[in-house]
C-alpha atoms as a PDB file:
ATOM      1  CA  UNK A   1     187.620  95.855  26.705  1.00  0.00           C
ATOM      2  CA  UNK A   2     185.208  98.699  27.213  1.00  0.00           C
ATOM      3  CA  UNK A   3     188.270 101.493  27.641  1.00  0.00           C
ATOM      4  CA  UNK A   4     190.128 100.313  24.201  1.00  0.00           C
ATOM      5  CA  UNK A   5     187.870 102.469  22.314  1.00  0.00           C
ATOM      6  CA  UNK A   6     188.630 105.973  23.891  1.00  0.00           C
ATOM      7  CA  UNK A   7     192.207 104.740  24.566  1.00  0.00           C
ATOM      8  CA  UNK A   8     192.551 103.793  20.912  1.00  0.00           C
ATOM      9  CA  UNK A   9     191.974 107.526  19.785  1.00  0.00           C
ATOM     10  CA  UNK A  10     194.735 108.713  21.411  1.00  0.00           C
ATOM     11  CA  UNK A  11     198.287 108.409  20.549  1.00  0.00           C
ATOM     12  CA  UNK A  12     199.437 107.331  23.539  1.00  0.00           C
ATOM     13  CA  UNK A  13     196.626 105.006  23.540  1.00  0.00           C
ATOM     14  CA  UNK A  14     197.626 103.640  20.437  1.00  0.00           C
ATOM     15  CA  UNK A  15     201.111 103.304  21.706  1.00  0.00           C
ATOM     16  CA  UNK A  16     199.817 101.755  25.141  1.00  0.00           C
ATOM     17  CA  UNK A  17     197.227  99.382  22.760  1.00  0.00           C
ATOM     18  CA  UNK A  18     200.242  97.555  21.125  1.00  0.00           C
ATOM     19  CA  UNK A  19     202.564  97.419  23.973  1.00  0.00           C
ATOM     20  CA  UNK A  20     199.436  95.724  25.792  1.00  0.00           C
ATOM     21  CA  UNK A  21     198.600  93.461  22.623  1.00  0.00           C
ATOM     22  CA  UNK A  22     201.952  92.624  22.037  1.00  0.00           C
ATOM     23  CA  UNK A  23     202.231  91.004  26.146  1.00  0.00           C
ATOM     24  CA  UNK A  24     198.978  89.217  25.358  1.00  0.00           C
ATOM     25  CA  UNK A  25     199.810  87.397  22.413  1.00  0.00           C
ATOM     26  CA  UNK A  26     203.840  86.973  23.994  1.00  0.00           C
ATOM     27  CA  UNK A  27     201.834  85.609  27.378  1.00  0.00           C
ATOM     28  CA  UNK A  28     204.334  88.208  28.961  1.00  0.00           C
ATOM     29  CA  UNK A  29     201.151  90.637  30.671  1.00  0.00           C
ATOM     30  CA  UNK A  30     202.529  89.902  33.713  1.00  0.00           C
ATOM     31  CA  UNK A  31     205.893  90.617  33.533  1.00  0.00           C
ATOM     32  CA  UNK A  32     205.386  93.352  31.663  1.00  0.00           C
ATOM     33  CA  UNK A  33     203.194  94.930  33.802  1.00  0.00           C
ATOM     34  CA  UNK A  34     205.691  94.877  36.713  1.00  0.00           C
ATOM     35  CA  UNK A  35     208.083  96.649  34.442  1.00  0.00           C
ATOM     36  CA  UNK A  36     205.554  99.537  33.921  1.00  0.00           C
ATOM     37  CA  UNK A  37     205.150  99.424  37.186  1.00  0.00           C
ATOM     38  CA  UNK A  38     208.569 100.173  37.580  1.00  0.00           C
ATOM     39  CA  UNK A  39     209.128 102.250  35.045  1.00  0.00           C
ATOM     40  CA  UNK A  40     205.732 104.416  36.427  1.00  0.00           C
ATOM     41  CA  UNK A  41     207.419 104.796  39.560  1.00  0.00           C
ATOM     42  CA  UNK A  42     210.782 105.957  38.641  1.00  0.00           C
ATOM     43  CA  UNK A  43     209.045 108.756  36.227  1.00  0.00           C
ATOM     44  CA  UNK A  44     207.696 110.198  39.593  1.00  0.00           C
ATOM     45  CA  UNK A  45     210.502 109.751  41.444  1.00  0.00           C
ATOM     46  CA  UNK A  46     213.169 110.716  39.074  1.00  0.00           C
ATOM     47  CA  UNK A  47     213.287 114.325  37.627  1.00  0.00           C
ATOM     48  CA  UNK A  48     216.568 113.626  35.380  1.00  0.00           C
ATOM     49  CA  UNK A  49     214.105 110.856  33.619  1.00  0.00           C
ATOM     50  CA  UNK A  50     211.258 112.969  33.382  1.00  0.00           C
ATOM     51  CA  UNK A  51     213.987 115.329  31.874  1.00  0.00           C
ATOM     52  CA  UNK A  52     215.351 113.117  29.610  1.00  0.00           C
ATOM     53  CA  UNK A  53     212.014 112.120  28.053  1.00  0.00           C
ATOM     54  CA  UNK A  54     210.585 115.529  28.004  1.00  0.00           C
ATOM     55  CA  UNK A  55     213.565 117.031  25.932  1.00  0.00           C
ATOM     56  CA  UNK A  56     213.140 117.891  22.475  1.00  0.00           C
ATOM     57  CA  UNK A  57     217.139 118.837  22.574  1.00  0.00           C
ATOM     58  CA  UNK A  58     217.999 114.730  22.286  1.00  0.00           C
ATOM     59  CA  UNK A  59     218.041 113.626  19.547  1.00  0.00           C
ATOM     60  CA  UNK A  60     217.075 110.065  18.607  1.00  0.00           C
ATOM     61  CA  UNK A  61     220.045 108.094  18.579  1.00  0.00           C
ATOM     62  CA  UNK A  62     220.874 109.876  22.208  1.00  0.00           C
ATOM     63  CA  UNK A  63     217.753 109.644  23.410  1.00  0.00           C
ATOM     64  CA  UNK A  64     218.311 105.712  22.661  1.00  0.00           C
ATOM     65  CA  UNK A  65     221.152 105.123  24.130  1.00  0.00           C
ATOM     66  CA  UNK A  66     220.022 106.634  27.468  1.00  0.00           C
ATOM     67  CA  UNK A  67     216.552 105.016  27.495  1.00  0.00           C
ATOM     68  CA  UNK A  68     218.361 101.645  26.911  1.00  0.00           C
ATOM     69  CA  UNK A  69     220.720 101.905  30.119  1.00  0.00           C
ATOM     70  CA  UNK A  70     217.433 103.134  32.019  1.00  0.00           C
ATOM     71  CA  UNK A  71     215.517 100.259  31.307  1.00  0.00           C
ATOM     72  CA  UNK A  72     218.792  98.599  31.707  1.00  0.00           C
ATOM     73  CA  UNK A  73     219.084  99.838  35.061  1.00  0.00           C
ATOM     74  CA  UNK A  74     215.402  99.172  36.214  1.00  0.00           C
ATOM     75  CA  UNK A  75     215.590  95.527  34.870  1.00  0.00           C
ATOM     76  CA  UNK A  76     212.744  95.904  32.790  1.00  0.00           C
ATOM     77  CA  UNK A  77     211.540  92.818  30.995  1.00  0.00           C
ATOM     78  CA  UNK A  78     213.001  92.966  27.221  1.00  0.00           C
ATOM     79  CA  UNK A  79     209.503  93.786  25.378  1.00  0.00           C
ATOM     80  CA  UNK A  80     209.358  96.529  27.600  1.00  0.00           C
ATOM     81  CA  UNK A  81     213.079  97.585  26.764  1.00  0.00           C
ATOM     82  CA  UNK A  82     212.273  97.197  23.098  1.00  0.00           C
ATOM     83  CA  UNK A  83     208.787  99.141  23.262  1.00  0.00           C
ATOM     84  CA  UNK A  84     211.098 101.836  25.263  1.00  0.00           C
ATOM     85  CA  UNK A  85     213.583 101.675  21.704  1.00  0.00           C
ATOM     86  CA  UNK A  86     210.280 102.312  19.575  1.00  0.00           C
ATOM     87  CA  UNK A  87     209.325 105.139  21.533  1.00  0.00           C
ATOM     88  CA  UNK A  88     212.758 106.751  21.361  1.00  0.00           C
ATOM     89  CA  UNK A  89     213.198 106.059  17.859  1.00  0.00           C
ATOM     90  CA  UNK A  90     209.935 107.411  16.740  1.00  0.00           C
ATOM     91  CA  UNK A  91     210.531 110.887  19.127  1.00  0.00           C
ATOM     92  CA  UNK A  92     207.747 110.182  21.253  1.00  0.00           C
ATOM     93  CA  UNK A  93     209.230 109.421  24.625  1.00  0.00           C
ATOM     94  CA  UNK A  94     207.273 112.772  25.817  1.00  0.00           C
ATOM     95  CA  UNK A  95     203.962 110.372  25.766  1.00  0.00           C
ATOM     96  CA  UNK A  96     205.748 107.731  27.630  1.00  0.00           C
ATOM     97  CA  UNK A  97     203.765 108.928  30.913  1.00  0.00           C
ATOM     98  CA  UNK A  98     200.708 108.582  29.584  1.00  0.00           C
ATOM     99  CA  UNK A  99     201.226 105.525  27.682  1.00  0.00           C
ATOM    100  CA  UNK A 100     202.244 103.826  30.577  1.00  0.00           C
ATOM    101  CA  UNK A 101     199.105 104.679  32.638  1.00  0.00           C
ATOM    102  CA  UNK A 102     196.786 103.497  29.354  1.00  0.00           C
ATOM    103  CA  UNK A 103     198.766 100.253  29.381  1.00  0.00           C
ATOM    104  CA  UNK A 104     198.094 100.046  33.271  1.00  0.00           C
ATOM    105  CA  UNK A 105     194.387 100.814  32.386  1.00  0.00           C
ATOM    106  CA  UNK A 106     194.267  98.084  29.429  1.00  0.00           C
ATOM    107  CA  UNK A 107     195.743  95.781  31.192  1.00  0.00           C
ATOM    108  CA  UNK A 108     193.416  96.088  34.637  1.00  0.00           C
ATOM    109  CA  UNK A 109     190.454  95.928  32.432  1.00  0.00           C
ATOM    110  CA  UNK A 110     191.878  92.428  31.050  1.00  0.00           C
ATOM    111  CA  UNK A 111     191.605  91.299  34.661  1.00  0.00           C
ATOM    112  CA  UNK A 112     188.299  92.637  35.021  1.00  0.00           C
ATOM    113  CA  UNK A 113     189.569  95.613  37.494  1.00  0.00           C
ATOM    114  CA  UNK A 114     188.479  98.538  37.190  1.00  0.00           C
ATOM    115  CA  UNK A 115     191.030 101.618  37.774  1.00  0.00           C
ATOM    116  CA  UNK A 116     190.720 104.923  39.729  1.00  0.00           C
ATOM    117  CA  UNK A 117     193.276 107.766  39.503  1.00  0.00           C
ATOM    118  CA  UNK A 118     193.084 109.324  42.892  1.00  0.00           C
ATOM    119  CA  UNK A 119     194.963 112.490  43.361  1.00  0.00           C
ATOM    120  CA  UNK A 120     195.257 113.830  46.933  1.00  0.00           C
ATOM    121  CA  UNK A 121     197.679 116.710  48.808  1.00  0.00           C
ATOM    122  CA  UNK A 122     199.878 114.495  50.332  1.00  0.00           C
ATOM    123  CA  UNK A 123     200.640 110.554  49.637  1.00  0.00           C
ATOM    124  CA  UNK A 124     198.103 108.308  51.030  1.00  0.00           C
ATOM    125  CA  UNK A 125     199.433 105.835  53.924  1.00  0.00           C
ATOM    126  CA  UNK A 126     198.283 101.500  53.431  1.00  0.00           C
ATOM    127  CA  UNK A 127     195.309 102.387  55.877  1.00  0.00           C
ATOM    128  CA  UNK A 128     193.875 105.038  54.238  1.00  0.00           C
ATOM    129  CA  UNK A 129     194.750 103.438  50.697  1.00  0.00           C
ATOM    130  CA  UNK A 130     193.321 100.247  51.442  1.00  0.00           C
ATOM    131  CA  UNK A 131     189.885 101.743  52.816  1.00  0.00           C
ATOM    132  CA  UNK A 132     189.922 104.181  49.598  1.00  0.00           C
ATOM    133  CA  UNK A 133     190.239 101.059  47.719  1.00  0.00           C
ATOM    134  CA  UNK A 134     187.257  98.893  49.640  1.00  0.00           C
ATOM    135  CA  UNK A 135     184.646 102.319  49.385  1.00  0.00           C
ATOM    136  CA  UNK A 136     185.470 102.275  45.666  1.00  0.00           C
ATOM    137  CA  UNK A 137     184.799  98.721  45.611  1.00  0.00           C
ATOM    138  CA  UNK A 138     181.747  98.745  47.021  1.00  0.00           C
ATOM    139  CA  UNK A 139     180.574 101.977  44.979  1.00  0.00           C
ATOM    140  CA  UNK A 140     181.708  99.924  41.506  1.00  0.00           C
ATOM    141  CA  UNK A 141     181.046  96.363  42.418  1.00  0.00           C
ATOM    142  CA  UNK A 142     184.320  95.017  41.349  1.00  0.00           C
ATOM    143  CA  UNK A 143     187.616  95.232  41.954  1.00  0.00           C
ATOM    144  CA  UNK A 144     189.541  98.318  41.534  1.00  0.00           C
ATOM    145  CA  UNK A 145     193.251  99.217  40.782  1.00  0.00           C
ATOM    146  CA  UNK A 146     193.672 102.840  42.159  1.00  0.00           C
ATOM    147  CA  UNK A 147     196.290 104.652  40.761  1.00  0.00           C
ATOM    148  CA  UNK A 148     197.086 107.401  43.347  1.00  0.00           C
ATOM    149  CA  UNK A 149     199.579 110.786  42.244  1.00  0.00           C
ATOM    150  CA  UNK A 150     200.104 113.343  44.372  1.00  0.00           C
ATOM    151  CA  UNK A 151     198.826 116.653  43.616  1.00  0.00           C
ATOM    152  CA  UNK A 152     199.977 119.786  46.459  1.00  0.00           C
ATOM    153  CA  UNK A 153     198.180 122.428  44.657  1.00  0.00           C
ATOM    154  CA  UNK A 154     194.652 120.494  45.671  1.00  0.00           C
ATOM    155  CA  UNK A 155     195.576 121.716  49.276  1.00  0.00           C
ATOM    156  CA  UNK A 156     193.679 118.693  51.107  1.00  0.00           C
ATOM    157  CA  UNK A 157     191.160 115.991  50.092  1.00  0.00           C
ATOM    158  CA  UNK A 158     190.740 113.771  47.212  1.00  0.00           C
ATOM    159  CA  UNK A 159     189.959 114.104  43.465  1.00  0.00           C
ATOM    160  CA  UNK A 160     188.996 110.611  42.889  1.00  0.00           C
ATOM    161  CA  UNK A 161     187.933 109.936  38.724  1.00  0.00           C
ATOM    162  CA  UNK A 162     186.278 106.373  37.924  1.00  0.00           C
ATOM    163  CA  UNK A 163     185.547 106.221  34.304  1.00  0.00           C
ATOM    164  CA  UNK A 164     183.323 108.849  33.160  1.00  0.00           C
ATOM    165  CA  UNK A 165     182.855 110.012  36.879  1.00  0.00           C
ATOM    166  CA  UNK A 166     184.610 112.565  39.066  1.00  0.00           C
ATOM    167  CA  UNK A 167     184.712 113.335  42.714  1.00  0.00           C
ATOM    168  CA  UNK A 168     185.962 116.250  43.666  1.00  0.00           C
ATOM    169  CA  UNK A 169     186.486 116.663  47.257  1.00  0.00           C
ATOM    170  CA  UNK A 170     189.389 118.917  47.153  1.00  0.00           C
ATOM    171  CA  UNK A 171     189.878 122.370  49.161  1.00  0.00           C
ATOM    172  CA  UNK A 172     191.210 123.896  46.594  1.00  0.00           C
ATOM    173  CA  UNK A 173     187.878 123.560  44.883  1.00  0.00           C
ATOM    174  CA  UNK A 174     185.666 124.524  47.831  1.00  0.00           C
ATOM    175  CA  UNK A 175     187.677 127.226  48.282  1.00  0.00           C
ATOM    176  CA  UNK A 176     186.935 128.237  44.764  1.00  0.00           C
ATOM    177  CA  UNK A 177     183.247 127.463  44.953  1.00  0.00           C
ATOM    178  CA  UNK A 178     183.093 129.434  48.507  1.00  0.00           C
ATOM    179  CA  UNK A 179     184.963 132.832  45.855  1.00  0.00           C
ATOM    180  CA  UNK A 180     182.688 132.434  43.763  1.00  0.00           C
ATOM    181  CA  UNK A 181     179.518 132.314  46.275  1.00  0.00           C
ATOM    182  CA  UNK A 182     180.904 135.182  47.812  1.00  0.00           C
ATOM    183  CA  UNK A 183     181.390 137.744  44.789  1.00  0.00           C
ATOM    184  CA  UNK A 184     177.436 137.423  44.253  1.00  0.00           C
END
């Protein structure tokens, strides 16, 4: 795995590293992928979760509780539900968003995918998404998992970063480029 390194020095890398491990050696990748998935999802969809998990007023055995009837609610696989019980336990449900996306990266770099996160103004339709997804293929050479967010500060375009690379074809950043021109 040429990302476990990097992903290994954070925490949420080292959180996302054992979740992943743990599916591998359970034979449960799969189905414990579509539950992050799921769980990735209803972080951007839901603000009471993102709430929940960003509060430092809940306490542990709260925090818990709720986490349990999310995942509960969500049908999430039950080494996701536990790994949800870890995170809660140890106080570090505030990482959860970025664990999830290092277990998504982890695990698409088991298949032999590589991932893009693609932030753009405004969501991407299935056209546009799957021609993003066949130029990246073609620039990489293999198959890639793009992982889009939405961004409305960017103001148009596409930030597009593929491993160590970034394209930044935002107007918010030509915009600040044309300022800075300008000012002499």
């Amino acid at each position: 795995m040429e990302h476990s390194g990097g992903i290994q020095a954070s925490l949420s890398g080292r959180y996302a590293t054992a979740l992943f491990e743990l599916a591998r050696d359970e034979n449960q990748l799969d189905s414990v992928g579509r539950s992050v998935a799921t769980l990735r999802q209803a972080l951007s969809e839901s603000d009471d979760l993102r709430r929940l998990i960003a509060s430092p007023l809940v306490g542990r055995g709260d925090a818990a509780k709720a986490i349990a009837a999310v995942a509960a609610d969500l049908q999430l696989d039950p080494i996701t539900t536990r790994f949800l019980g870890v995170l809660a336990g140890n106080r570090r449900l505030a990482t959860l968003g970025a664990v999830l996306r290092d277990f998504a990266t982890l695990a698409a770099c088991h298949r032999g995918e590589t991932t893009a996160q693609v932030i753009s103004a405004h969501p991407l339709d299935q056209g546009q998404m799957a021609a993003l997804t066949a130029r990246l293929k073609s620039m990489v050479g293999s198959e890639v998992t793009v992982d889009a967010t939405v961004d409305p500060s960017i103001l148009g375009g596409l930030i597009v970063r593929l491993g160590s690379r970034q394209i930044d074809g935002s107007i918010r950043t030509k915009l600040n480029a044309l300022a800075t021109a300008m000012k002499g």
